[in-house]
N, C-alpha and C. Protein backbone atom coordinates (compact mmCIF):
# COMPACT_ATOMS: atom_id res chain seq x y z
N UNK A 1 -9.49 -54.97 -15.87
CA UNK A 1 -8.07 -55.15 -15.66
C UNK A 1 -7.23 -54.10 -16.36
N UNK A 2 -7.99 -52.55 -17.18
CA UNK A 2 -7.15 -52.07 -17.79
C UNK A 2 -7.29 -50.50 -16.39
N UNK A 3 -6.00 -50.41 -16.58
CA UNK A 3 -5.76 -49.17 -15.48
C UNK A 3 -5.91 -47.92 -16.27
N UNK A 4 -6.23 -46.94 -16.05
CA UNK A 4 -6.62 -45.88 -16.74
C UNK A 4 -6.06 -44.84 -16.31
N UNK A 5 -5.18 -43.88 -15.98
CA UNK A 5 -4.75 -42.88 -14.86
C UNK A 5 -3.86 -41.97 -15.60
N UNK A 6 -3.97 -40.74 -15.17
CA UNK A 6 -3.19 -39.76 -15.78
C UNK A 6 -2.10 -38.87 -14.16
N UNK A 7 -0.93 -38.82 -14.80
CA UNK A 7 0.45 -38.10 -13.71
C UNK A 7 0.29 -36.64 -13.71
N UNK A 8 0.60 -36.28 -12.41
CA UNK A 8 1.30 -34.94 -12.35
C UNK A 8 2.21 -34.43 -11.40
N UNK A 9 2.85 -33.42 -11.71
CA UNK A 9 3.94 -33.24 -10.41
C UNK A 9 2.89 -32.31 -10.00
N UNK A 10 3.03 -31.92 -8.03
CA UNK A 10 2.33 -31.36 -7.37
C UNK A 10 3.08 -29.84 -7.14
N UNK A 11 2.50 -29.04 -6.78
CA UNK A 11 2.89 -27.68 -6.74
C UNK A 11 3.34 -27.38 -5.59
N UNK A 12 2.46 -26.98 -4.46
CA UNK A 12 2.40 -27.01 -3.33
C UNK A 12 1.52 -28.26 -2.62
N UNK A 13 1.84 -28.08 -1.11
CA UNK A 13 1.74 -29.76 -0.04
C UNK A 13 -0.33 -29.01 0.50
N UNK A 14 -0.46 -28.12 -0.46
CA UNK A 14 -2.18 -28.00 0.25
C UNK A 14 -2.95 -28.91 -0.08
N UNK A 15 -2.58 -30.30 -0.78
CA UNK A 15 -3.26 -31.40 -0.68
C UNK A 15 -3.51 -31.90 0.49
N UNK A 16 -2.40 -31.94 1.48
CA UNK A 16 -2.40 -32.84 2.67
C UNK A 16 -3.42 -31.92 3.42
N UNK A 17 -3.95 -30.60 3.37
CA UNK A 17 -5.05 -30.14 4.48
C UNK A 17 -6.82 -30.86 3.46
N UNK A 18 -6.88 -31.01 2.58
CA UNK A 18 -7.81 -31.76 1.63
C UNK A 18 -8.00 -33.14 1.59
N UNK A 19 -7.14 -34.10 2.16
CA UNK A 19 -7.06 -35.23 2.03
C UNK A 19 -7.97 -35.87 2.81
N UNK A 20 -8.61 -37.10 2.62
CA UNK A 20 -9.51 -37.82 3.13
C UNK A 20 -8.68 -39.27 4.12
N UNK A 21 -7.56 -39.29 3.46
CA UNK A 21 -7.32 -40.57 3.74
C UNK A 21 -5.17 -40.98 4.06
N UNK A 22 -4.48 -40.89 4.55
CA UNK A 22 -3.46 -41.14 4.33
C UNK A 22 -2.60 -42.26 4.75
N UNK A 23 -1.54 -43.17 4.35
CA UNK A 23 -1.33 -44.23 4.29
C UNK A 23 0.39 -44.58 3.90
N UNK A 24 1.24 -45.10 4.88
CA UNK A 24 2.83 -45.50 4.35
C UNK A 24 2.92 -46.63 3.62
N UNK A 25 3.36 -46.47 2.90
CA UNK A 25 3.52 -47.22 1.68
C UNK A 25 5.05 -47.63 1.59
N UNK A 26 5.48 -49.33 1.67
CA UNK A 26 6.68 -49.83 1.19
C UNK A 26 6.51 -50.50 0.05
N UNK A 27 7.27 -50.29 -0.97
CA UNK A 27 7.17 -51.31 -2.15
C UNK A 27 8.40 -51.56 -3.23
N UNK A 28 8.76 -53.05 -3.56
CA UNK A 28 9.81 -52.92 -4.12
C UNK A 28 9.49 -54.09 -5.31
N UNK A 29 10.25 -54.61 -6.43
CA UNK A 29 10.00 -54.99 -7.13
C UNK A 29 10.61 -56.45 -7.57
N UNK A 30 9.72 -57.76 -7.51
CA UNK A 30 10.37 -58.79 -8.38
C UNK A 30 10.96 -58.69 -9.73
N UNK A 31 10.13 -57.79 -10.20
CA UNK A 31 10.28 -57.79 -11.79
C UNK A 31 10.11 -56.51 -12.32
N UNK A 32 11.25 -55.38 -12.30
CA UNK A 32 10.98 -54.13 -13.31
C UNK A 32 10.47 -53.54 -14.56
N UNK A 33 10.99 -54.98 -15.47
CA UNK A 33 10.75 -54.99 -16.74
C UNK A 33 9.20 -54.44 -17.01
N UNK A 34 9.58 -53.29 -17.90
CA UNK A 34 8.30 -52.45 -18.32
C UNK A 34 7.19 -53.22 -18.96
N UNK A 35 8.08 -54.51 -19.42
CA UNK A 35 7.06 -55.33 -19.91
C UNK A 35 5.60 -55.95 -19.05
N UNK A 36 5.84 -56.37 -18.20
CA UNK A 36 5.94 -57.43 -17.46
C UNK A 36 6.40 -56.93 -15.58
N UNK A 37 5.83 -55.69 -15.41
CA UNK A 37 6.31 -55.16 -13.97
C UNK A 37 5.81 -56.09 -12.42
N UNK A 38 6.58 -56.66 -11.53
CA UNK A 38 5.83 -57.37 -10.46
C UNK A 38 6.26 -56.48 -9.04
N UNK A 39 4.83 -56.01 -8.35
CA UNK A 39 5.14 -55.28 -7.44
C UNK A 39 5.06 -55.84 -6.26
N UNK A 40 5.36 -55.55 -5.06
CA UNK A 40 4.99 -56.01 -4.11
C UNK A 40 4.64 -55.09 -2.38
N UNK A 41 4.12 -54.78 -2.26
CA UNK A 41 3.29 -53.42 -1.49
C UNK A 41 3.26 -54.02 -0.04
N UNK A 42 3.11 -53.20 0.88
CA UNK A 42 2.93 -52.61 2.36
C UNK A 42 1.89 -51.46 2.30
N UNK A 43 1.03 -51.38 2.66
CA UNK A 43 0.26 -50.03 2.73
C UNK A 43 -0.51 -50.05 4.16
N UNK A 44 -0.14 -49.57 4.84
CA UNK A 44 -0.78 -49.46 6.19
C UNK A 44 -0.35 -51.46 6.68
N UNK A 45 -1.45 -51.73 6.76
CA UNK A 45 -1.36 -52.95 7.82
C UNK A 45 -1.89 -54.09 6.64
N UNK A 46 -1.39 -53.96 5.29
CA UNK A 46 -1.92 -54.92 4.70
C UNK A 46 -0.71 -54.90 3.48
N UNK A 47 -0.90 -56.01 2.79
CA UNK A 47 -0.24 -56.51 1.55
C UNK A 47 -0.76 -56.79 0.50
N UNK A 48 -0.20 -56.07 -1.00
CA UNK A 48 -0.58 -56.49 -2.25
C UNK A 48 0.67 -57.09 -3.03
N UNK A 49 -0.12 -57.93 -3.80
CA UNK A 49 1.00 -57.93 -5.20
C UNK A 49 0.44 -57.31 -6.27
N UNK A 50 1.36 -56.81 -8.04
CA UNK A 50 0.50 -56.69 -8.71
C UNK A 50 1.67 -56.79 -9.63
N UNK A 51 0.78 -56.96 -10.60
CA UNK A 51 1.27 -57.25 -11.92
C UNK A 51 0.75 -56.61 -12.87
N UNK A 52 1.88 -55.75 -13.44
CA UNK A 52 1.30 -54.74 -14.93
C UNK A 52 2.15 -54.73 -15.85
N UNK A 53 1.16 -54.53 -16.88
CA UNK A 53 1.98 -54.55 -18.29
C UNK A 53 2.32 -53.24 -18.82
N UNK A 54 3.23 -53.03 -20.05
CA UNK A 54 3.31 -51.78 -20.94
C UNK A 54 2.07 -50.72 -20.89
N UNK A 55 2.40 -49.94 -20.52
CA UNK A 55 1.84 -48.79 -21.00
C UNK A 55 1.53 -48.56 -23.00
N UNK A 56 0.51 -48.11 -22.49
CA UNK A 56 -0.08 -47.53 -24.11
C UNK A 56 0.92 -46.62 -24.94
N UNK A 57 0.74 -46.26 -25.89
CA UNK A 57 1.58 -44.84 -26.51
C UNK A 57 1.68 -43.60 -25.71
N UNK A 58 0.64 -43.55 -25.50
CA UNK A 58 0.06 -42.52 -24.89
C UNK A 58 0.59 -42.25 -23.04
N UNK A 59 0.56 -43.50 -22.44
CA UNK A 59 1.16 -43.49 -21.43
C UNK A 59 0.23 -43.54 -20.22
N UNK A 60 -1.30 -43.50 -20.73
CA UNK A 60 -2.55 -43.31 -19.59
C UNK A 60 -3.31 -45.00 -19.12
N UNK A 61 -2.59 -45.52 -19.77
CA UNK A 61 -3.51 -47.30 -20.09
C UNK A 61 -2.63 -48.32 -20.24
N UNK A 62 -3.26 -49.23 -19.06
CA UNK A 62 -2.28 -50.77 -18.82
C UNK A 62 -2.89 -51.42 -18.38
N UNK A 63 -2.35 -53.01 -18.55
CA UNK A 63 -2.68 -53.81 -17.71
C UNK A 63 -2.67 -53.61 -16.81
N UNK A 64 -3.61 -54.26 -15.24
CA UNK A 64 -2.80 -54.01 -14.46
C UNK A 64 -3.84 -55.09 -13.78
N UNK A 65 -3.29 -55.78 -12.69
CA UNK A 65 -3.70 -57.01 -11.71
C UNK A 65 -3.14 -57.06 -10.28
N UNK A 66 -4.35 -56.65 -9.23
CA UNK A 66 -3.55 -56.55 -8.23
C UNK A 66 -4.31 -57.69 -7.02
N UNK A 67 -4.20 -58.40 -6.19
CA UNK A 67 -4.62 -59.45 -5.49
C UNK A 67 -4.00 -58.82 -3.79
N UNK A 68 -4.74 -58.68 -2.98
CA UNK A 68 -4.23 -58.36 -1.36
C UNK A 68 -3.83 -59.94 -0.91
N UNK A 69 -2.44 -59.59 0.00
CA UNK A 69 -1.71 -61.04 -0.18
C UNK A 69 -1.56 -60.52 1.76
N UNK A 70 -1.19 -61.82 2.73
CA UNK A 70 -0.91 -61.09 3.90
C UNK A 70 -0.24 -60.20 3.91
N UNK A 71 -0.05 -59.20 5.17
CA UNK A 71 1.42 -58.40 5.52
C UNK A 71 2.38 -59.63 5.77
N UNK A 72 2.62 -60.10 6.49
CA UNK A 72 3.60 -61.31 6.78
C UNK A 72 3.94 -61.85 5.15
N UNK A 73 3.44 -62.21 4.23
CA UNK A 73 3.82 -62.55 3.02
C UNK A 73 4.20 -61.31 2.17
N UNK A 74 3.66 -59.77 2.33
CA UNK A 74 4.55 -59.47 1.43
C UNK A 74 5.86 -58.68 2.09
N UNK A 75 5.83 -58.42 3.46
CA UNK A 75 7.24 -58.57 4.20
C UNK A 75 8.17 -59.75 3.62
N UNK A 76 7.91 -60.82 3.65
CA UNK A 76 8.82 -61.85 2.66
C UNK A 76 9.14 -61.66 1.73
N UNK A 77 8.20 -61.25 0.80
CA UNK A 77 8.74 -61.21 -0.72
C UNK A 77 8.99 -59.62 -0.73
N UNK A 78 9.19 -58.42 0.16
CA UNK A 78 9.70 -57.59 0.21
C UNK A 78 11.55 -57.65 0.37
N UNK A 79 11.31 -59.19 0.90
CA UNK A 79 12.89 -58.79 1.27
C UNK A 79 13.66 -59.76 -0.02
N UNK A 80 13.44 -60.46 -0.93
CA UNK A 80 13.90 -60.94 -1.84
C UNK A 80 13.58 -60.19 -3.41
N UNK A 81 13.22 -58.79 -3.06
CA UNK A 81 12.99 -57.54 -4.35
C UNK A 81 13.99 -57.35 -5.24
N UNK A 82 14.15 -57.08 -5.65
CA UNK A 82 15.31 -56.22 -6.96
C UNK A 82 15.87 -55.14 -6.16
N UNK A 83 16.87 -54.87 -6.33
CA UNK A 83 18.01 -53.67 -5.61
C UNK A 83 17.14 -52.26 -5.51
N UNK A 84 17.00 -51.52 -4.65
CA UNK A 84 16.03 -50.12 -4.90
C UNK A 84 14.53 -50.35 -4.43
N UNK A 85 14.07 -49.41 -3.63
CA UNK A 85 12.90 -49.87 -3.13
C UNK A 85 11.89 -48.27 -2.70
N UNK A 86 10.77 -48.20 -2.87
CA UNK A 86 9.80 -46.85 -2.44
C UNK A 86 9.79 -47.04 -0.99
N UNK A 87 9.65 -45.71 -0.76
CA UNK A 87 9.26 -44.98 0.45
C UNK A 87 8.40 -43.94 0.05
N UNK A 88 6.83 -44.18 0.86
CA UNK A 88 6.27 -42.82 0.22
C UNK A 88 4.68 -42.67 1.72
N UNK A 89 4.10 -41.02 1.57
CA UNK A 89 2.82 -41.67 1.88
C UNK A 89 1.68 -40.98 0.87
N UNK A 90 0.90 -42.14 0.69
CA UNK A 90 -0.26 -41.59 -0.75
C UNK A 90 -1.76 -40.98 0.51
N UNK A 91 -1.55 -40.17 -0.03
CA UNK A 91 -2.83 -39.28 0.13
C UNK A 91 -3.79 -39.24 -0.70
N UNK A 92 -4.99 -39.56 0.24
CA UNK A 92 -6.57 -39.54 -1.08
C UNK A 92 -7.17 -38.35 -0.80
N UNK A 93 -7.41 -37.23 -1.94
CA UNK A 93 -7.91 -36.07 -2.18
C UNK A 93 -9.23 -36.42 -3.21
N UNK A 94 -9.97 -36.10 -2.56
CA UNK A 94 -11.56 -35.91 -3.56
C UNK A 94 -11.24 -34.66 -4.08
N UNK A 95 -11.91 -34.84 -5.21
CA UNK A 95 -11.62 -33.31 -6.05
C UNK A 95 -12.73 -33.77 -6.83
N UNK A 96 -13.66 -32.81 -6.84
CA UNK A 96 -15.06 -33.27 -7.51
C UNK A 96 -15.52 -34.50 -7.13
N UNK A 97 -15.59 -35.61 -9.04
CA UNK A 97 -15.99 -36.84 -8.51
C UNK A 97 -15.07 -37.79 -8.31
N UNK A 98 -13.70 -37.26 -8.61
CA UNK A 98 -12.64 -38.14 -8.22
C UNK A 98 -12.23 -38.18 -7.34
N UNK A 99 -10.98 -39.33 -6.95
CA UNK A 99 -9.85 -39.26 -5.72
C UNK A 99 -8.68 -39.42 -6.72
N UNK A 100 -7.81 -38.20 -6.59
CA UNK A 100 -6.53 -37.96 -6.81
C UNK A 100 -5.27 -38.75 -5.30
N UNK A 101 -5.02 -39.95 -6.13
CA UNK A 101 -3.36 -40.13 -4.76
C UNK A 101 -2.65 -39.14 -5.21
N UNK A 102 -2.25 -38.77 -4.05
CA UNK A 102 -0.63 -38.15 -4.09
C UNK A 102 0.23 -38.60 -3.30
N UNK A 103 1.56 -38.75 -4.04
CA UNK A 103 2.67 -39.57 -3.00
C UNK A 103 3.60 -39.11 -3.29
N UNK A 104 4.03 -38.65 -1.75
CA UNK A 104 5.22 -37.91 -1.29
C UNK A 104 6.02 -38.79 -1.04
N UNK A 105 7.11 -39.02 -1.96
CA UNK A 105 8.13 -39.89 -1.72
C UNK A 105 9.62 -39.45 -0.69
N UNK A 106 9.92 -40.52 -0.32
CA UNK A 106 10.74 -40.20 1.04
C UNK A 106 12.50 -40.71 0.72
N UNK A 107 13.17 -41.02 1.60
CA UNK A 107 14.31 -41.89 1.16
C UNK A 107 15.23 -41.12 -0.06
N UNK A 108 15.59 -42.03 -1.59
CA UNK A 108 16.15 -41.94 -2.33
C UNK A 108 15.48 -40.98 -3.38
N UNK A 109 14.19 -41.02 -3.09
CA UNK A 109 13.19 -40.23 -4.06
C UNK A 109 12.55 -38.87 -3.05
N UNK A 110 13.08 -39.01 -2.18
CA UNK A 110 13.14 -37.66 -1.19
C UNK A 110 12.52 -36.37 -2.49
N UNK A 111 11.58 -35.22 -1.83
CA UNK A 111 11.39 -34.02 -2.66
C UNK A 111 10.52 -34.27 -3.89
N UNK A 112 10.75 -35.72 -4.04
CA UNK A 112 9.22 -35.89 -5.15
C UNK A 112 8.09 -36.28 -4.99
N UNK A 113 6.81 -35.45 -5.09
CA UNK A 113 5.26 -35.69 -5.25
C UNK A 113 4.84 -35.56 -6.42
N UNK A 114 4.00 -36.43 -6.53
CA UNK A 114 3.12 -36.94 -7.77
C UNK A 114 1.74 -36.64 -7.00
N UNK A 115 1.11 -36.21 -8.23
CA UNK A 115 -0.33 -36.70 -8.20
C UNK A 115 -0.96 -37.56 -9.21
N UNK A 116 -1.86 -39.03 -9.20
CA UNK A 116 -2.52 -39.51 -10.16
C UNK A 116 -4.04 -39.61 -10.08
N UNK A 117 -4.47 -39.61 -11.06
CA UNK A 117 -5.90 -39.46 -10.69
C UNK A 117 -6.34 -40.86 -11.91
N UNK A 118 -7.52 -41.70 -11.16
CA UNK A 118 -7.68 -42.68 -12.44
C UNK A 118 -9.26 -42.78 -12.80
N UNK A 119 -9.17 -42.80 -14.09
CA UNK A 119 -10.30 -42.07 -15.45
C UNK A 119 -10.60 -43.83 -15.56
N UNK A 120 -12.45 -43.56 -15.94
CA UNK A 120 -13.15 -44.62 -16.75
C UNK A 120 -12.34 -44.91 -17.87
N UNK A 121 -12.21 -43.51 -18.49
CA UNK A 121 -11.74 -43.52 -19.98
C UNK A 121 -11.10 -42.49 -20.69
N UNK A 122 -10.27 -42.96 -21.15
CA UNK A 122 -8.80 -41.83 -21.53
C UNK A 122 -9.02 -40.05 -21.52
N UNK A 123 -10.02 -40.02 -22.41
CA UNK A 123 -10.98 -38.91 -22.81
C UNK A 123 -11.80 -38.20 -21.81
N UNK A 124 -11.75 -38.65 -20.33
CA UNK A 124 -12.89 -38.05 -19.36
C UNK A 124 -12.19 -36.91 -18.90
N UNK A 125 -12.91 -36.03 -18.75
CA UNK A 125 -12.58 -34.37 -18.34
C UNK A 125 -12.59 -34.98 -17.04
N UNK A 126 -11.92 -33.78 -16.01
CA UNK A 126 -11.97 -33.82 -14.07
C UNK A 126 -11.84 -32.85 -13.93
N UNK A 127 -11.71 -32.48 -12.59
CA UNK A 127 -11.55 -31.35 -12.26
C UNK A 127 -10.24 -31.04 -11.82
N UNK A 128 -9.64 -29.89 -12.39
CA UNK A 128 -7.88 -29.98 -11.54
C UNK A 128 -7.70 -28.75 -10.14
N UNK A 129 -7.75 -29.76 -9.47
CA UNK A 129 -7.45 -28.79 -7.92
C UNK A 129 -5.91 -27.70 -8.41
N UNK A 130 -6.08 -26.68 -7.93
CA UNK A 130 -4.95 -25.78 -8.19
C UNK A 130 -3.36 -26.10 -7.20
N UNK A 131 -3.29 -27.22 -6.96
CA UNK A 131 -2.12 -27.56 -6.43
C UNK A 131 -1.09 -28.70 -7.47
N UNK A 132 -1.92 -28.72 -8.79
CA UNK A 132 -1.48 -29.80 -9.56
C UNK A 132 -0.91 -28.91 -10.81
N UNK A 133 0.58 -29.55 -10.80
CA UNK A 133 1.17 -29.55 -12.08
C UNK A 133 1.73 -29.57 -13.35
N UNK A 134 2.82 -30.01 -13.51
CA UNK A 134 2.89 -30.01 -15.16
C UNK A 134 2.46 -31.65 -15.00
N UNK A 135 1.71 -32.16 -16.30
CA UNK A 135 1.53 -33.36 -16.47
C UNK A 135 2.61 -33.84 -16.80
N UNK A 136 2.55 -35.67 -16.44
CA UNK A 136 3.78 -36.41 -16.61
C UNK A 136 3.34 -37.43 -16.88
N UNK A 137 2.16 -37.51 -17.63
CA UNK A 137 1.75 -39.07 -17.86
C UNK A 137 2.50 -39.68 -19.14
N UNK A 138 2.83 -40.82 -19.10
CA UNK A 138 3.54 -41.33 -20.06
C UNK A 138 5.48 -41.22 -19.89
N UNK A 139 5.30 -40.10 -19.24
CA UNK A 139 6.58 -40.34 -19.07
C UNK A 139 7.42 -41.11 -17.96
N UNK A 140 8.04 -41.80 -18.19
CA UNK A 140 8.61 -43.39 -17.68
C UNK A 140 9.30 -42.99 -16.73
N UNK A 141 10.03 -41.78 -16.59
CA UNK A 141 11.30 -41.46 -15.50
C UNK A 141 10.24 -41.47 -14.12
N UNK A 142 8.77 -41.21 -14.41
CA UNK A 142 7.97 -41.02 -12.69
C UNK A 142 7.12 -42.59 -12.61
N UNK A 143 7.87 -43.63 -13.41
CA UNK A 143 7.18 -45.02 -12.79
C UNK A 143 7.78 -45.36 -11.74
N UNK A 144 6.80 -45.57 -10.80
CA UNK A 144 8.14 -46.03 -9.45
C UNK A 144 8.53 -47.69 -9.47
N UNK A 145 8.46 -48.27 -10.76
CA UNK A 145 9.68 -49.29 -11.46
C UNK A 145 10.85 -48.51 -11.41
N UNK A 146 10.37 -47.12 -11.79
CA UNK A 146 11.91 -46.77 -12.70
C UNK A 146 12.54 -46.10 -11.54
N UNK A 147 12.08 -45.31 -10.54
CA UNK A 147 12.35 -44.58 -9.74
C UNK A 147 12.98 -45.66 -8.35
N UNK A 148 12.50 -46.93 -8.74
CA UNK A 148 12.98 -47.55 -7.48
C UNK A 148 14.28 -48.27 -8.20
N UNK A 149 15.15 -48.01 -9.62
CA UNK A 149 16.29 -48.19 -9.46
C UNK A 149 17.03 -47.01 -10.33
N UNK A 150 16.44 -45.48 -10.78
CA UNK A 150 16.90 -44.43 -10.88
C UNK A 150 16.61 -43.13 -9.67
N UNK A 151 16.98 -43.62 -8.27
CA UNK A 151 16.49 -42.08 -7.79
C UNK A 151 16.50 -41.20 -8.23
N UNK A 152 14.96 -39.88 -7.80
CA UNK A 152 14.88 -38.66 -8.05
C UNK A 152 16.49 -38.28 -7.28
N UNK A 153 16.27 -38.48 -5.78
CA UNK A 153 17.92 -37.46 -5.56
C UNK A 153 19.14 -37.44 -6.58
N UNK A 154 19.08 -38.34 -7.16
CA UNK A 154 20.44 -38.57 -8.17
C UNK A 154 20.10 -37.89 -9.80
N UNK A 155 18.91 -37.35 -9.84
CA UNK A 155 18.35 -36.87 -11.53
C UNK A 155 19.23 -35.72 -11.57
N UNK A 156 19.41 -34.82 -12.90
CA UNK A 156 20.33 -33.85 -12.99
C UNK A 156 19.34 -33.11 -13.22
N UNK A 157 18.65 -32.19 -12.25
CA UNK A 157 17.47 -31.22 -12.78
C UNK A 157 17.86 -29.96 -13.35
């Protein structure tokens, strides 16, 4: 139940000719609180909820609990969310022995891609495909809690 994953902003879109897998993604939130985050997902033709806790110091390690719930149920509890909501599509890139998502966010978060990649354990080396950026793990402004009620379009870059 502990999530393990490290951020990055993406450079260039030569992930999407690498990708194995791609997928639209709606998701908005019961509960923001960093404490205590409740999500609620669309990804292709199916539904999750999940529930995660604080991040570590460090910013790579959390709780995290996720259960596939119908589409029809989380269309419902999509529409009773907290104000602010994702638009994105995550792309699965193998890169060695991993799969790096990347998600190109659309809408209010328009122009921002992430890449995450998720580790056994804090400490595991990977391999970094040359389309990946400055790291951003730990930092809170690229949780899409935070992003689904601070848009990227509205940041002062």
């Amino acid at each position: 139940m502990i999530e393990i994953e490290r951020k990055f902003l993406v450079l260039t879109d030569a992930y999407k000719n690498e990708a194995v897998t791609q997928k639209r993604i709606a998701q908005g939130y019961l509960n923001s609180n960093p404490d205590r985050t409740v999500r609620v997902r669309t990804k292709g033709n199916q539904g999750f909820i999940t529930v995660k806790g604080r991040s570590n110091d460090s910013g790579t390690s959390r709780m995290e609990w996720e259960k596939e719930i119908t589409l029809a149920d989380a269309e419902k509890l999509l529409a009773i969310c907290e104000k602010g909501s994702i638009d994105k599509i995550r792309y699965e890139v193998k890169v060695g022995s991993h799969i790096f998502e990347v998600d190109e966010f659309f809408g209010d978060n328009a122009g921002l891609i992430i890449a995450e990649v998720e580790l056994a354990d804090e400490n595991e080396v990977f391999e970094k495909p040359l389309w990946l950026g400055e790291e951003v793990t730990g930092d809170e402004r690229y949780y899409n809690a935070y992003l689904s009620n601070n848009p990227y379009t509205l940041w002062n870059k």
